[in-house]
ModelCIF file with pLDDT and N, C-alpha, C, O atoms, coordinates in Angstrom:
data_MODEL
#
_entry.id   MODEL 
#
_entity.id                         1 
_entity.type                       polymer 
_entity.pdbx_number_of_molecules   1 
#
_entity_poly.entity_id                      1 
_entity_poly.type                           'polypeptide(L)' 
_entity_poly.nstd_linkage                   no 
_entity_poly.nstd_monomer                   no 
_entity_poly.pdbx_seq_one_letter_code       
;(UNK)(UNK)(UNK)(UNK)(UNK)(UNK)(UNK)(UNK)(UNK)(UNK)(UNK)(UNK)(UNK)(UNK)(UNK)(UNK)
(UNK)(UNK)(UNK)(UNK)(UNK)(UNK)(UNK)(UNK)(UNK)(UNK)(UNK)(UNK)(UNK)(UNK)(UNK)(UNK)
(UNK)(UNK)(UNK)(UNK)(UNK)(UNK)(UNK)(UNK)(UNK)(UNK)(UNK)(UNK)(UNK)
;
_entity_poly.pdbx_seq_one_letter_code_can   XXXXXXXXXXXXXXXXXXXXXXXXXXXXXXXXXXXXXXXXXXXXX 
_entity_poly.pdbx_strand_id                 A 
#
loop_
_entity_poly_seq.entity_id 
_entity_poly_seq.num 
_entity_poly_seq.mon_id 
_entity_poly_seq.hetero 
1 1  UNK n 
1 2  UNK n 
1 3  UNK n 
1 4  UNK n 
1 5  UNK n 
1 6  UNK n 
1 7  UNK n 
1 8  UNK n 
1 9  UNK n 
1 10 UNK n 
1 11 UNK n 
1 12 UNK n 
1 13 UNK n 
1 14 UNK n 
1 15 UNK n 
1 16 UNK n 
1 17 UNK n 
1 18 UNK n 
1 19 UNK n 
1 20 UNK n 
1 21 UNK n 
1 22 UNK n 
1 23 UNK n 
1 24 UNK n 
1 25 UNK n 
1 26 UNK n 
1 27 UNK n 
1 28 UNK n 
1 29 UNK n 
1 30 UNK n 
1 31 UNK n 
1 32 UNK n 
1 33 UNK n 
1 34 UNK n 
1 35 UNK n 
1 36 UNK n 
1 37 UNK n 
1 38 UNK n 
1 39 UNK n 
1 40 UNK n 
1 41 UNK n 
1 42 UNK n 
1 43 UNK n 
1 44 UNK n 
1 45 UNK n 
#
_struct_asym.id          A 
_struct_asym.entity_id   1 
#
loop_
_ma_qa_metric.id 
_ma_qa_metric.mode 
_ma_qa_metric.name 
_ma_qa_metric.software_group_id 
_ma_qa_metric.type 
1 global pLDDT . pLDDT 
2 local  pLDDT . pLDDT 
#
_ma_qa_metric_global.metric_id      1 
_ma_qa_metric_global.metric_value   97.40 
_ma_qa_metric_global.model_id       1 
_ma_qa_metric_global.ordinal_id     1 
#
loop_
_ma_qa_metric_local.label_asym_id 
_ma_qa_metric_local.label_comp_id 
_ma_qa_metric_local.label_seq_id 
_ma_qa_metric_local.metric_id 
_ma_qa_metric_local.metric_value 
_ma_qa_metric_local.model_id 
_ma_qa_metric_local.ordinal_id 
A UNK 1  2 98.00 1 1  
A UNK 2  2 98.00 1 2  
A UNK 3  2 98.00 1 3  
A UNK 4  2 98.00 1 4  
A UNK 5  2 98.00 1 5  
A UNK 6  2 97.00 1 6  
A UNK 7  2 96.00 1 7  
A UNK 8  2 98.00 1 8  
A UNK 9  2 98.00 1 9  
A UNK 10 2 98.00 1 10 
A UNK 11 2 98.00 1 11 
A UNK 12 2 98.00 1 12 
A UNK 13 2 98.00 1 13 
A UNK 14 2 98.00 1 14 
A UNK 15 2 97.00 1 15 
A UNK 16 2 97.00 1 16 
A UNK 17 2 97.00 1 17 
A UNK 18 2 97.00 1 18 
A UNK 19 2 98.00 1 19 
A UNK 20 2 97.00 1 20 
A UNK 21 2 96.00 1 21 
A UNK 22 2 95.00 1 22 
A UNK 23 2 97.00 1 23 
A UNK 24 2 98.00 1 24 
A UNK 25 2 98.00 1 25 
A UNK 26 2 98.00 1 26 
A UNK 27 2 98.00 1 27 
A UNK 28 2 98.00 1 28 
A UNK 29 2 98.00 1 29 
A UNK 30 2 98.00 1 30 
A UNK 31 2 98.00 1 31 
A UNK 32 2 98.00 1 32 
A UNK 33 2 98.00 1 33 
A UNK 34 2 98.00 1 34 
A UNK 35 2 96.00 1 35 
A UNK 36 2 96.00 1 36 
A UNK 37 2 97.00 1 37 
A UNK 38 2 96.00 1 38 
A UNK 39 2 95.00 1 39 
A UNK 40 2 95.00 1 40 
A UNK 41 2 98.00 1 41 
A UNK 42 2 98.00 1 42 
A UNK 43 2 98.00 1 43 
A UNK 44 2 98.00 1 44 
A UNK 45 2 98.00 1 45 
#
loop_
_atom_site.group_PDB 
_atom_site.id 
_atom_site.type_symbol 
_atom_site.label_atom_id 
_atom_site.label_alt_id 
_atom_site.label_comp_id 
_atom_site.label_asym_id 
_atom_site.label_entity_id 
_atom_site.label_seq_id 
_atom_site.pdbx_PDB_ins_code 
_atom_site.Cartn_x 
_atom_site.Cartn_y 
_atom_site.Cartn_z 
_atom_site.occupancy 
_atom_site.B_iso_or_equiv 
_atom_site.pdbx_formal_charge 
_atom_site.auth_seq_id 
_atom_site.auth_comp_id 
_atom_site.auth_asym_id 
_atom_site.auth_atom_id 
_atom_site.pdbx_PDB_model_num 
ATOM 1   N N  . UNK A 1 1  ? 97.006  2.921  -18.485 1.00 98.00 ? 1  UNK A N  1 
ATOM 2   C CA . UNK A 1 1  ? 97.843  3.288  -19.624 1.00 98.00 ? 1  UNK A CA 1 
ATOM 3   C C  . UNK A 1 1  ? 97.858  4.797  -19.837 1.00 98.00 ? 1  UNK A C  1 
ATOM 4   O O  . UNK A 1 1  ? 98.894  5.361  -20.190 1.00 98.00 ? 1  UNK A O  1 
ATOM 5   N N  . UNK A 1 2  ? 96.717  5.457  -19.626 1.00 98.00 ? 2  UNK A N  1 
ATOM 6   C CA . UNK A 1 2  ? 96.646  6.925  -19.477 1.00 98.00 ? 2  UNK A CA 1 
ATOM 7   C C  . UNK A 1 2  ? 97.427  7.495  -18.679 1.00 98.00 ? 2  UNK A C  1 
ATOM 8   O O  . UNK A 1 2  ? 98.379  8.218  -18.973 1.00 98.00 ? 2  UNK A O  1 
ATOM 9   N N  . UNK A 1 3  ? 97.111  7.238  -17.795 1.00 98.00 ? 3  UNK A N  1 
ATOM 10  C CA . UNK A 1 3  ? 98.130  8.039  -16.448 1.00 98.00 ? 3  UNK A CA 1 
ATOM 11  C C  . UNK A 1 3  ? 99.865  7.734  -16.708 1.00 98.00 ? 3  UNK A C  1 
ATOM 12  O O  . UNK A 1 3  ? 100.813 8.435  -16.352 1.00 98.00 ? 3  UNK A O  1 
ATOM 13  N N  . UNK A 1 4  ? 99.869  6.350  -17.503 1.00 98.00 ? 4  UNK A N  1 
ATOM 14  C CA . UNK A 1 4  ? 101.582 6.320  -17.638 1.00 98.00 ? 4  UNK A CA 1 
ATOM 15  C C  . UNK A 1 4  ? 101.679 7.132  -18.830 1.00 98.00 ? 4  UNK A C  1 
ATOM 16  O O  . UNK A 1 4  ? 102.582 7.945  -18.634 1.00 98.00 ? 4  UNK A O  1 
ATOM 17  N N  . UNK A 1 5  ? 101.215 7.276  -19.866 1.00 98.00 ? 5  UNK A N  1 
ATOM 18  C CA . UNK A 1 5  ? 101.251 7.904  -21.069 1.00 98.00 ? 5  UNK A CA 1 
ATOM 19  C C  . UNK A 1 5  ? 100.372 8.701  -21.395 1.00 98.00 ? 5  UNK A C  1 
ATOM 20  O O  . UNK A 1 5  ? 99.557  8.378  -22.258 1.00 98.00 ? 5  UNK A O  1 
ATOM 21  N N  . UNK A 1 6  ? 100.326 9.950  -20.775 1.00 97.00 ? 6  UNK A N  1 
ATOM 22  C CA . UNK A 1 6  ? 99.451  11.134 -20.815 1.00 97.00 ? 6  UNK A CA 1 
ATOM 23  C C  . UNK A 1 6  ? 98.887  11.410 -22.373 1.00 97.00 ? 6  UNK A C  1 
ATOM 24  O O  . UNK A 1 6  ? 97.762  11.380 -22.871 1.00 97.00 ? 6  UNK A O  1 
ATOM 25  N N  . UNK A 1 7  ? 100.183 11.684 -22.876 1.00 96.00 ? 7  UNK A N  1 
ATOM 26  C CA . UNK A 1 7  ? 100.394 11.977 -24.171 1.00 96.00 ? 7  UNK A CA 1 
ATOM 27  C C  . UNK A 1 7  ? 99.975  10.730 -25.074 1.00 96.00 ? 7  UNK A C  1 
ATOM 28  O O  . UNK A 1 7  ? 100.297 11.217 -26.158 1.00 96.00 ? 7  UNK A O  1 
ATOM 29  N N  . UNK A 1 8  ? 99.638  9.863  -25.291 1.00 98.00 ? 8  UNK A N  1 
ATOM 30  C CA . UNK A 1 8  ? 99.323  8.790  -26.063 1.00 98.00 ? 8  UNK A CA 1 
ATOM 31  C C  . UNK A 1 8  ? 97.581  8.535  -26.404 1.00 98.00 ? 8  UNK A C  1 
ATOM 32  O O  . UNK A 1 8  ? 96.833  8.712  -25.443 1.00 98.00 ? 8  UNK A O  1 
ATOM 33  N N  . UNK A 1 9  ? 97.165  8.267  -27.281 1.00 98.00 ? 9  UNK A N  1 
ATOM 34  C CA . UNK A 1 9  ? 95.827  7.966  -27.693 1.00 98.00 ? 9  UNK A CA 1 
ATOM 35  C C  . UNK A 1 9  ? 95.951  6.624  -26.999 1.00 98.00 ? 9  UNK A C  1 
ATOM 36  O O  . UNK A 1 9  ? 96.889  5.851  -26.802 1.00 98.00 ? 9  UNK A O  1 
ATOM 37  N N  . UNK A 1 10 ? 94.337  6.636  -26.629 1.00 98.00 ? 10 UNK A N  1 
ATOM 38  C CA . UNK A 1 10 ? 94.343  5.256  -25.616 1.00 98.00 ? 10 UNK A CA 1 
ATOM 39  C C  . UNK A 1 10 ? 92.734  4.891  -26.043 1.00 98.00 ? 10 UNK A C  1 
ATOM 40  O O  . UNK A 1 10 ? 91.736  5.611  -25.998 1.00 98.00 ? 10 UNK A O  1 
ATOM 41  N N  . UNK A 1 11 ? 92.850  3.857  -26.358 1.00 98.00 ? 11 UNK A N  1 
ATOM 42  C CA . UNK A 1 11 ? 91.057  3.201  -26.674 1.00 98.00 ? 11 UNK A CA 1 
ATOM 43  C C  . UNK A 1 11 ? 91.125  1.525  -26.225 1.00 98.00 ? 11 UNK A C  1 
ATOM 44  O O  . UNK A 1 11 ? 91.879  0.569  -26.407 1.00 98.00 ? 11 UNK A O  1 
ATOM 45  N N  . UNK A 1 12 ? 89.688  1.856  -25.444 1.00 98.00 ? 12 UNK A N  1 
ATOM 46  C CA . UNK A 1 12 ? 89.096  0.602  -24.637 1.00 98.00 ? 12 UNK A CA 1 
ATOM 47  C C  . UNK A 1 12 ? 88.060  0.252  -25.652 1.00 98.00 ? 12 UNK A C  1 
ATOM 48  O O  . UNK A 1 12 ? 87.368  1.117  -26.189 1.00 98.00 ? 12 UNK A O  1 
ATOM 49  N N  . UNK A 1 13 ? 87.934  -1.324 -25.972 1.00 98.00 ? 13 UNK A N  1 
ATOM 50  C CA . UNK A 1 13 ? 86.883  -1.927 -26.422 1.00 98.00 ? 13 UNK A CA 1 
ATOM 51  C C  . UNK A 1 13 ? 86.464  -2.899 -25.368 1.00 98.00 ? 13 UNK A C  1 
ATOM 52  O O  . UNK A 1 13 ? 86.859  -3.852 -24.696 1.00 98.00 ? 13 UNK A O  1 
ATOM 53  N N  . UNK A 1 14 ? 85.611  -2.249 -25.563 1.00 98.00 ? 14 UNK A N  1 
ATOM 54  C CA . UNK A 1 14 ? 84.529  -3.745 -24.210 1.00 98.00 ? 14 UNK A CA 1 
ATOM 55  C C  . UNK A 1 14 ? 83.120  -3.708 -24.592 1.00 98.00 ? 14 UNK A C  1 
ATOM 56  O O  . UNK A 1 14 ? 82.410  -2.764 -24.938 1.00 98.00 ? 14 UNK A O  1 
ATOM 57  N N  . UNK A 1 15 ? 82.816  -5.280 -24.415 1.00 97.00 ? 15 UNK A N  1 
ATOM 58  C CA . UNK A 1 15 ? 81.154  -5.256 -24.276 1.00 97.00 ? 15 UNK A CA 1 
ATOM 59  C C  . UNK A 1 15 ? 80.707  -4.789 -23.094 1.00 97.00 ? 15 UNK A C  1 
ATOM 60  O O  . UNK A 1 15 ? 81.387  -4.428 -22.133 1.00 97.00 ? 15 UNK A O  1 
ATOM 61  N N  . UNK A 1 16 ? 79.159  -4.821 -23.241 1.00 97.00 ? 16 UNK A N  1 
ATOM 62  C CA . UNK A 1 16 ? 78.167  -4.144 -22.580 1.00 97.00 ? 16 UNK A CA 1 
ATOM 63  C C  . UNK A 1 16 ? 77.918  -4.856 -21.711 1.00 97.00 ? 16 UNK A C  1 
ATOM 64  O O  . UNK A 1 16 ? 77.185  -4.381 -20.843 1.00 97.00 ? 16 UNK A O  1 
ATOM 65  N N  . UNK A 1 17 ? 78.335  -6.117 -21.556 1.00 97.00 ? 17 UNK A N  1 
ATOM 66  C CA . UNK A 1 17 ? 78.678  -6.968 -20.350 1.00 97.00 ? 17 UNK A CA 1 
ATOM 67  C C  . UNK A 1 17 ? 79.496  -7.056 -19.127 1.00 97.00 ? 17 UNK A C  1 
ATOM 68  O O  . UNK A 1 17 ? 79.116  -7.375 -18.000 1.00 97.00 ? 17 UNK A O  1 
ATOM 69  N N  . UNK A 1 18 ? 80.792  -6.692 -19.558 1.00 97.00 ? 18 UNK A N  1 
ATOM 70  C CA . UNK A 1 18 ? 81.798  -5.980 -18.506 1.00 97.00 ? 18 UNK A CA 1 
ATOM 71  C C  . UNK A 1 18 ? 82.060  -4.465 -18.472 1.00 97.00 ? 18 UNK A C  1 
ATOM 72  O O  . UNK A 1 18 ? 83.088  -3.989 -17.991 1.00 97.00 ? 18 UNK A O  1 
ATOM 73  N N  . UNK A 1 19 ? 80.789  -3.534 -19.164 1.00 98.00 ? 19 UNK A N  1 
ATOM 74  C CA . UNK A 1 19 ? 81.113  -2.492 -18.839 1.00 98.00 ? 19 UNK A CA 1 
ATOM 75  C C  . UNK A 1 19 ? 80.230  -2.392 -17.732 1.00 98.00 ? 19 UNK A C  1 
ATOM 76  O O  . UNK A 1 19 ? 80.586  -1.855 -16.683 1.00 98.00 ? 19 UNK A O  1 
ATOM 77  N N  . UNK A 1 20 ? 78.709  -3.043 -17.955 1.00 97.00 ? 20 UNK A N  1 
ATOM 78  C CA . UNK A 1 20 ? 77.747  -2.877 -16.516 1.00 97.00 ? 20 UNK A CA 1 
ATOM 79  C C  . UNK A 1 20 ? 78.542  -3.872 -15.288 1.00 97.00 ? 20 UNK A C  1 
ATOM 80  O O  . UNK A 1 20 ? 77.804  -3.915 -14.304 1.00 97.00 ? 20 UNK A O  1 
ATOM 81  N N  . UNK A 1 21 ? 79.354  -4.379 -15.151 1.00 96.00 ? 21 UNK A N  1 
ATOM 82  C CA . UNK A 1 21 ? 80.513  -5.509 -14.438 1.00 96.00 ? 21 UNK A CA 1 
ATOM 83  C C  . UNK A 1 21 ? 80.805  -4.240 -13.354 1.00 96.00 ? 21 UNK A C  1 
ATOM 84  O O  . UNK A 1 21 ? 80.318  -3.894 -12.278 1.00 96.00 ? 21 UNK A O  1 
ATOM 85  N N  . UNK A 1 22 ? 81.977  -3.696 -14.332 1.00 95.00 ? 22 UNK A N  1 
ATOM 86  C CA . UNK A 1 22 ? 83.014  -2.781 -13.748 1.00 95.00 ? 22 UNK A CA 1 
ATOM 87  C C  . UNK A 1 22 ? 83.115  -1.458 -13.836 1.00 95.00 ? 22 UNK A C  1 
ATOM 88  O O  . UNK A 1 22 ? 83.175  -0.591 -12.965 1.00 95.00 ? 22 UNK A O  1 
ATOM 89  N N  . UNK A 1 23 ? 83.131  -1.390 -15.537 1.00 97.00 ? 23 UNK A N  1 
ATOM 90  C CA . UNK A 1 23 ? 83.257  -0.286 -16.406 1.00 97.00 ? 23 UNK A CA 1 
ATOM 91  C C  . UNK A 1 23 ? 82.694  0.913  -16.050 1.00 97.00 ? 23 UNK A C  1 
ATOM 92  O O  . UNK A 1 23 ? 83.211  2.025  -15.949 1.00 97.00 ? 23 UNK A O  1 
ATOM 93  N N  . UNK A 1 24 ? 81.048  0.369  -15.792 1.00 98.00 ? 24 UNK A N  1 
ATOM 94  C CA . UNK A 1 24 ? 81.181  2.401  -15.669 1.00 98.00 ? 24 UNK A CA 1 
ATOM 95  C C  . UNK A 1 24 ? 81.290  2.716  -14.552 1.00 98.00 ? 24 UNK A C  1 
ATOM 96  O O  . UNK A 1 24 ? 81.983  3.724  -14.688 1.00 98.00 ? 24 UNK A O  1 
ATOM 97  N N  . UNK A 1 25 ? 81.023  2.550  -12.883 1.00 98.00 ? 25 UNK A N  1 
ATOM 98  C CA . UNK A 1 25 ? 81.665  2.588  -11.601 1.00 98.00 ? 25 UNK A CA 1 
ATOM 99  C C  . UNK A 1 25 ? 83.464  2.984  -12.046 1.00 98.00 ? 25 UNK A C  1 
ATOM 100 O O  . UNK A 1 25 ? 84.066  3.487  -11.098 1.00 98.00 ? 25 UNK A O  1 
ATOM 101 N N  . UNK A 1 26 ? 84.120  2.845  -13.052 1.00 98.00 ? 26 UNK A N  1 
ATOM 102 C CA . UNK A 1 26 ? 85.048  3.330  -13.013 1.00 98.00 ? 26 UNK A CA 1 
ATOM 103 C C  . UNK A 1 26 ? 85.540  4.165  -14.107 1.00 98.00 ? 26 UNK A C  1 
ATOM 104 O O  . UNK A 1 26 ? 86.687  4.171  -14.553 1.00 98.00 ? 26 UNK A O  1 
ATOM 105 N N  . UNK A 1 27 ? 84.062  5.213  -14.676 1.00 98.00 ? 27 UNK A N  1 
ATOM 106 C CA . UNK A 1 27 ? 83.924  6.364  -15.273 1.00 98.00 ? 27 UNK A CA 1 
ATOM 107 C C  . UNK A 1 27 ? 84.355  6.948  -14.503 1.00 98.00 ? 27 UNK A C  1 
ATOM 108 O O  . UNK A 1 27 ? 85.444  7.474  -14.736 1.00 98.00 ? 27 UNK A O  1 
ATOM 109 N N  . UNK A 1 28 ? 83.484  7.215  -12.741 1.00 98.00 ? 28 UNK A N  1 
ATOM 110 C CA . UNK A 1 28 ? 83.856  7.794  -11.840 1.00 98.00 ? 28 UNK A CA 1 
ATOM 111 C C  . UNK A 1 28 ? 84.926  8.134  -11.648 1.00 98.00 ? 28 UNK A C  1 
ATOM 112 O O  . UNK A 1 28 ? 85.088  9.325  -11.378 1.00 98.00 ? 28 UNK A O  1 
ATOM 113 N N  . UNK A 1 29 ? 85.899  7.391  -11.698 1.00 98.00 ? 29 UNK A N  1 
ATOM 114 C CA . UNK A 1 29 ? 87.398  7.004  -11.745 1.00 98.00 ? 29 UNK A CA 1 
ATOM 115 C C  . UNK A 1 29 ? 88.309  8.051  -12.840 1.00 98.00 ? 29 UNK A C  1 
ATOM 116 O O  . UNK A 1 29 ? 89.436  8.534  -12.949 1.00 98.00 ? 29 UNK A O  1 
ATOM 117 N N  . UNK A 1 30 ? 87.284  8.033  -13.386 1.00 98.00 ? 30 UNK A N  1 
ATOM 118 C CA . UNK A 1 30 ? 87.418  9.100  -14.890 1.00 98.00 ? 30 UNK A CA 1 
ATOM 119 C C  . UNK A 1 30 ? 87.250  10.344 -14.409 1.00 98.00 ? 30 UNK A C  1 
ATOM 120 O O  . UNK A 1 30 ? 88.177  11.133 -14.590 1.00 98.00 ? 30 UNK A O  1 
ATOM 121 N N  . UNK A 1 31 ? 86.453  10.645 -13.936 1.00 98.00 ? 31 UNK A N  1 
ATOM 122 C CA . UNK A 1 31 ? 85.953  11.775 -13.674 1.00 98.00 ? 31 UNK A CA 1 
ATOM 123 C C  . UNK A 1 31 ? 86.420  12.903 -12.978 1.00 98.00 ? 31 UNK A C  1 
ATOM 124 O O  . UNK A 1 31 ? 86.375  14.130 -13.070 1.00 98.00 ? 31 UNK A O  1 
ATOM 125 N N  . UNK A 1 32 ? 87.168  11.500 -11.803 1.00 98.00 ? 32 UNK A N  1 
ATOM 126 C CA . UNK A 1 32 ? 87.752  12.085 -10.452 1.00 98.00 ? 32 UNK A CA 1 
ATOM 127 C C  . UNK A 1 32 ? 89.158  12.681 -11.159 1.00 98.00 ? 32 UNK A C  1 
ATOM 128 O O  . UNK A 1 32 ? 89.335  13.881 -10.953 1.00 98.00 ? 32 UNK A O  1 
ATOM 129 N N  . UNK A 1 33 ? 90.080  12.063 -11.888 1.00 98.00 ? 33 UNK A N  1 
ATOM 130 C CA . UNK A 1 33 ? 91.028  12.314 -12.782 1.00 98.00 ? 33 UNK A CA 1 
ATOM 131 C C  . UNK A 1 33 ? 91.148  13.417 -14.031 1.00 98.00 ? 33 UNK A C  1 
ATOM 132 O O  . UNK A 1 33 ? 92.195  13.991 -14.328 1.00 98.00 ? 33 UNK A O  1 
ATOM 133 N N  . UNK A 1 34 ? 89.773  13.609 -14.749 1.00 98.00 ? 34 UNK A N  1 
ATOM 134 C CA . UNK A 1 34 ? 89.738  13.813 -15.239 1.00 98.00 ? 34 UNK A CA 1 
ATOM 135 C C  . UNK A 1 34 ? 91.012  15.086 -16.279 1.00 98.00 ? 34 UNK A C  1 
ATOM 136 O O  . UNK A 1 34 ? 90.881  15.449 -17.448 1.00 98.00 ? 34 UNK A O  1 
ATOM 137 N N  . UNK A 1 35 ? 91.600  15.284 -15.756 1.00 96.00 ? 35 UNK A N  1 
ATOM 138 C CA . UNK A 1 35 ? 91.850  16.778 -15.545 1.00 96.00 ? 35 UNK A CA 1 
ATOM 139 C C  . UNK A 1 35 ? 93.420  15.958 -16.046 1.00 96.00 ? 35 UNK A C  1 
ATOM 140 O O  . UNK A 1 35 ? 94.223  16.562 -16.756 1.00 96.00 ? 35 UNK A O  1 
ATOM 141 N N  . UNK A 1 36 ? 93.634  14.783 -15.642 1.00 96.00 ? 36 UNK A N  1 
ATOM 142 C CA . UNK A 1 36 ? 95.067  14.100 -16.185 1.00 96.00 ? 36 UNK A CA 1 
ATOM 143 C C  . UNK A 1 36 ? 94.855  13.239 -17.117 1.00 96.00 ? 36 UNK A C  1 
ATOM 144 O O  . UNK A 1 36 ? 95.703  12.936 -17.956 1.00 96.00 ? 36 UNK A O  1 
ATOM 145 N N  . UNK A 1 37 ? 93.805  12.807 -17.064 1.00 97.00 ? 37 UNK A N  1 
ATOM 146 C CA . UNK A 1 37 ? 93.480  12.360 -18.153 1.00 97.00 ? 37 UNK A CA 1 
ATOM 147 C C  . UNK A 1 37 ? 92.974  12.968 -20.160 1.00 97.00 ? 37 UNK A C  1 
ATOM 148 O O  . UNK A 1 37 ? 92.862  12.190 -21.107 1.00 97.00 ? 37 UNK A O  1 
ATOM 149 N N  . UNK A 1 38 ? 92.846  13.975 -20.195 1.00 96.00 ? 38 UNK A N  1 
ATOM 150 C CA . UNK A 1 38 ? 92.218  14.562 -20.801 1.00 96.00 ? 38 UNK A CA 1 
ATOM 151 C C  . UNK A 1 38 ? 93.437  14.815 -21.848 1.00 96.00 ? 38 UNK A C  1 
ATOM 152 O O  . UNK A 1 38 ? 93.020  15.418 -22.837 1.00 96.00 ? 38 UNK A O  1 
ATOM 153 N N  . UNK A 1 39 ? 94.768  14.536 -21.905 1.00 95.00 ? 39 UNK A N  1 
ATOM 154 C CA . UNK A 1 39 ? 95.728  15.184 -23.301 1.00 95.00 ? 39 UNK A CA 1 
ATOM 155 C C  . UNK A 1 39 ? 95.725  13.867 -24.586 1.00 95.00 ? 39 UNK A C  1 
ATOM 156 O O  . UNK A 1 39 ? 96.464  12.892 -24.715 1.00 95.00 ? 39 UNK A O  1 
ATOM 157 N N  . UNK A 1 40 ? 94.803  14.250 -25.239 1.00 95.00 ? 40 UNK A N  1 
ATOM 158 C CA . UNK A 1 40 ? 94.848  13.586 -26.554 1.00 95.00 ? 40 UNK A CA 1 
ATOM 159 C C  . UNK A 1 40 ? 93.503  12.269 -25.841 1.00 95.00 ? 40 UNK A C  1 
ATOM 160 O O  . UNK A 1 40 ? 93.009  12.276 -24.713 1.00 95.00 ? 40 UNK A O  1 
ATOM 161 N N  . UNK A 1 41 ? 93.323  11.597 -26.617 1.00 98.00 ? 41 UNK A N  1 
ATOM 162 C CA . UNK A 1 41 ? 92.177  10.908 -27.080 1.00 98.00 ? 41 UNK A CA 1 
ATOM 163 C C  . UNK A 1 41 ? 92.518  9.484  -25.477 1.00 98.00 ? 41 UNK A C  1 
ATOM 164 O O  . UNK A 1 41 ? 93.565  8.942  -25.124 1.00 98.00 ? 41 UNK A O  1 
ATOM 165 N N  . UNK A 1 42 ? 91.359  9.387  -25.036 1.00 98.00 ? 42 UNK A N  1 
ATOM 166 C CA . UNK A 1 42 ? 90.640  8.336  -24.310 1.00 98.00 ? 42 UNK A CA 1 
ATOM 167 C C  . UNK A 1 42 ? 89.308  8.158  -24.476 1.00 98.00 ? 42 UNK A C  1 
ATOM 168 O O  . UNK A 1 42 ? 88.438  8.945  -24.104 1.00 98.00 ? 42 UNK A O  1 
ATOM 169 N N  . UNK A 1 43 ? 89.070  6.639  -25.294 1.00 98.00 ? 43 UNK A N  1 
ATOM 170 C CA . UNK A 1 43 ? 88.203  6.175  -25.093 1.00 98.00 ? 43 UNK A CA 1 
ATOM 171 C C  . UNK A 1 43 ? 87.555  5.045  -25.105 1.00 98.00 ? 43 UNK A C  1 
ATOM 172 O O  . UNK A 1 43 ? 88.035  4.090  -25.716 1.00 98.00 ? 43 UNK A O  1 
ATOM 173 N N  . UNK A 1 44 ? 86.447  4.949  -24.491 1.00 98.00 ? 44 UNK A N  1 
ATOM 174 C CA . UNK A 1 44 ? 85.813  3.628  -23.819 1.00 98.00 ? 44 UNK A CA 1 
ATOM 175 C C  . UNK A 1 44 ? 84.649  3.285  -24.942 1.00 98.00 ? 44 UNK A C  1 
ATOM 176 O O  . UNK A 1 44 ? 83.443  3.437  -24.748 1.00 98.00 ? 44 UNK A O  1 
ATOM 177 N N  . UNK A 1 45 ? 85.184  2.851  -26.011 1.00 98.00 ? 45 UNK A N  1 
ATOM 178 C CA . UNK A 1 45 ? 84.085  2.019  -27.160 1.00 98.00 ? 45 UNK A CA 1 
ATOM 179 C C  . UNK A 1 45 ? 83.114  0.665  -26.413 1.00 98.00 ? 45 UNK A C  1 
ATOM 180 O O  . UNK A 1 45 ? 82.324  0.019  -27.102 1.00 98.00 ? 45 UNK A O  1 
#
């Protein structure tokens, strides 16, 4: 949703169950991006 809507506030809710799943292996993912990701609010509650 970030990458289609740069400009848009974007918030993830997930438990602590599918974040050790998937979730944070695709912080990385975050990270690597980071730089397009970063206009206005993303985040992973």
């Amino acid at each position: 949703a970030k990458l289609a809507h740069p400009g848009r506030p974007v918030i993830a809710l997930v438990g602590d169950g599918v974040f050790q799943m998937n979730g944070m292996a695709e912080m990385i993912t975050v990270k690597r991006y980071k730089d397009r990701l970063s206009k206005g609010p993303l985040i992973f509650c």
